[in-house]
Protein backbone atom coordinates (compact mmCIF):
# COMPACT_ATOMS: atom_id res chain seq x y z
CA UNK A 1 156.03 134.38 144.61
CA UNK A 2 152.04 134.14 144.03
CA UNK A 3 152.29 137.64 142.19
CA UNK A 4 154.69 135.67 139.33
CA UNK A 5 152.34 133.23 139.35
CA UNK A 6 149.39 135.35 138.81
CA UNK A 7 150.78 137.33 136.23
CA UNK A 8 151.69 134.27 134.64
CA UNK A 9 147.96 133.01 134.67
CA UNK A 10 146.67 136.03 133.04
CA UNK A 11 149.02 135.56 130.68
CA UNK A 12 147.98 132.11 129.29
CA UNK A 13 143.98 132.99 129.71
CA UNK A 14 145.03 136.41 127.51
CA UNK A 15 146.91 134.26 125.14
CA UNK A 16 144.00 131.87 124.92
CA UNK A 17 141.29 134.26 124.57
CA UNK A 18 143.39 136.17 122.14
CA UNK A 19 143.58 132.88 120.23
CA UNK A 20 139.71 132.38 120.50
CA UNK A 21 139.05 135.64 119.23
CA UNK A 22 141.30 135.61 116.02
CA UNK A 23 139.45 132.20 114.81
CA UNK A 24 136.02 134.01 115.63
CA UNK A 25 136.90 137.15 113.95
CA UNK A 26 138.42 135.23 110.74
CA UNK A 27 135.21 133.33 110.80
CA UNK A 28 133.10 136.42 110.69
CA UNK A 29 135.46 137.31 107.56
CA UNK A 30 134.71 134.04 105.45
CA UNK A 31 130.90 134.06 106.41
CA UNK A 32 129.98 138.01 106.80
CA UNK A 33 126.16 137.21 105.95
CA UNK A 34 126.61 135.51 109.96
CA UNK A 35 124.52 137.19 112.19
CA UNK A 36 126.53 139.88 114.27
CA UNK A 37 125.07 141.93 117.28
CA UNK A 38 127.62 144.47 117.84
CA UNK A 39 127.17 146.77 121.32
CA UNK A 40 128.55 149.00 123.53
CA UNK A 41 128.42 148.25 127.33
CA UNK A 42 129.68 149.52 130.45
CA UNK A 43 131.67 147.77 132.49
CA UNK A 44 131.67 148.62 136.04
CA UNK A 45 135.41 148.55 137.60
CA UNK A 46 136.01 147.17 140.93
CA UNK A 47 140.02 148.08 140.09
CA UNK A 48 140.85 151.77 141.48
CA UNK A 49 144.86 151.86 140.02
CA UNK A 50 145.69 153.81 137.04
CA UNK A 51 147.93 150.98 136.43
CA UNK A 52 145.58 148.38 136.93
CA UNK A 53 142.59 150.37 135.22
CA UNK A 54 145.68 150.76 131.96
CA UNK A 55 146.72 146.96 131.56
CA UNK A 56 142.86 145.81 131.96
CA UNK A 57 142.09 148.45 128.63
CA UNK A 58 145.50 146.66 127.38
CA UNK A 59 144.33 143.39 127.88
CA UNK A 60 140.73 143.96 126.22
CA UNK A 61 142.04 146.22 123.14
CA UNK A 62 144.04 143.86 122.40
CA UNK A 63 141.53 140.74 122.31
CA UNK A 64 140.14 141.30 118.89
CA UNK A 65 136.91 141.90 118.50
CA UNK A 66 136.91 144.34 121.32
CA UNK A 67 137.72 147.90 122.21
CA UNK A 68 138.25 149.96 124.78
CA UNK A 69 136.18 153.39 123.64
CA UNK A 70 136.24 155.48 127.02
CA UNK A 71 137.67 154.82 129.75
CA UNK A 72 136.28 157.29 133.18
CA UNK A 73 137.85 156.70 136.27
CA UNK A 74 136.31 158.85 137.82
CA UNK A 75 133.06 156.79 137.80
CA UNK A 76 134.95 153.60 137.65
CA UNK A 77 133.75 152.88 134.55
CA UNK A 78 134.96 151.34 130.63
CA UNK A 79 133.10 151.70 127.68
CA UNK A 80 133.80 148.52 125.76
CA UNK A 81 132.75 147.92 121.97
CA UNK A 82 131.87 144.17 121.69
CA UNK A 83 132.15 143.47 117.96
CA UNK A 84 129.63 140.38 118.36
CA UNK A 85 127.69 139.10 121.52
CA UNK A 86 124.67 137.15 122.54
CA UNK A 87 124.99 138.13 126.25
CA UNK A 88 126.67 141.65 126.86
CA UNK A 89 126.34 141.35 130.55
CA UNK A 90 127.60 137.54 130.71
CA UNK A 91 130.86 138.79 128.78
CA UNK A 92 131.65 141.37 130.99
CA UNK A 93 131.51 139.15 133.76
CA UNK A 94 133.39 136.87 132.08
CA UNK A 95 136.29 139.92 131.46
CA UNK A 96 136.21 141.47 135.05
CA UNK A 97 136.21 137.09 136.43
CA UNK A 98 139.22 136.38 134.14
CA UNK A 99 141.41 139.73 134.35
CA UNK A 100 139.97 142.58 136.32
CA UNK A 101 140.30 140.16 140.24
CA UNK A 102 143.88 138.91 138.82
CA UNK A 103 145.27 141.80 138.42
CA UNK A 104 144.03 143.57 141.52
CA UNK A 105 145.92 140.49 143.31
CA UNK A 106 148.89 141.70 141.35
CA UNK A 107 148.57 144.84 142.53
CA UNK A 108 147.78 144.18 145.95
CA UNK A 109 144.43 145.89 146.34
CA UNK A 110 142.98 142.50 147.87
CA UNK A 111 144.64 140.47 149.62
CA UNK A 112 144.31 136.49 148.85
């Protein structure tokens, strides 16, 4: 039962951030003299499943914005391309807080 509701959860915070990203992005578009501070940061994965490592690179490709550009398991790493950020390593905190713990619950590599 918690798994439905977990997967639920990350659900609503992906739509929401997806909807948060699209006004950003279309913002960006009607003002494009804005200041922008693209990068490209590494995010260190706690997650160990091919699934789980998959539906996290989902979840941020499709946050616009953002891209997945490497992904090495092997190290337990992403590559993410942020297309604007004034704190790389507060985002990615923000991405492994909101996703990455959620859907280790959902795929039972902790236990709640």
């Amino acid at each position: 039962m918690m798994r439905v509701v977990w997967v639920v959860e990350v659900l609503l915070k992906f739509a929401w951030d997806f909807c948060v990203a699209v006004l950003q992005v279309v913002s960006w578009v009607f003002r494009p003299n804005r200041f922008m501070n693209p990068v490209i940061v590494r995010l260190p994965l706690d997650i160990k499943s091919e699934w789980g490592i998959w539906w996290l690179s989902l979840i941020i490709f499709l946050i616009p914005g953002s891209m997945v550009i490497r992904v090495r398991q092997d190290l337990g790493l992403l590559y993410v391309h942020l297309l604007h950020t004034d704190d790389a390593d507060k985002d990615m905190e923000v991405l492994k807080s909101r996703f990455e713990y959620k859907l280790r619950l959902i795929l039972g590599e902790v236990k709640s």
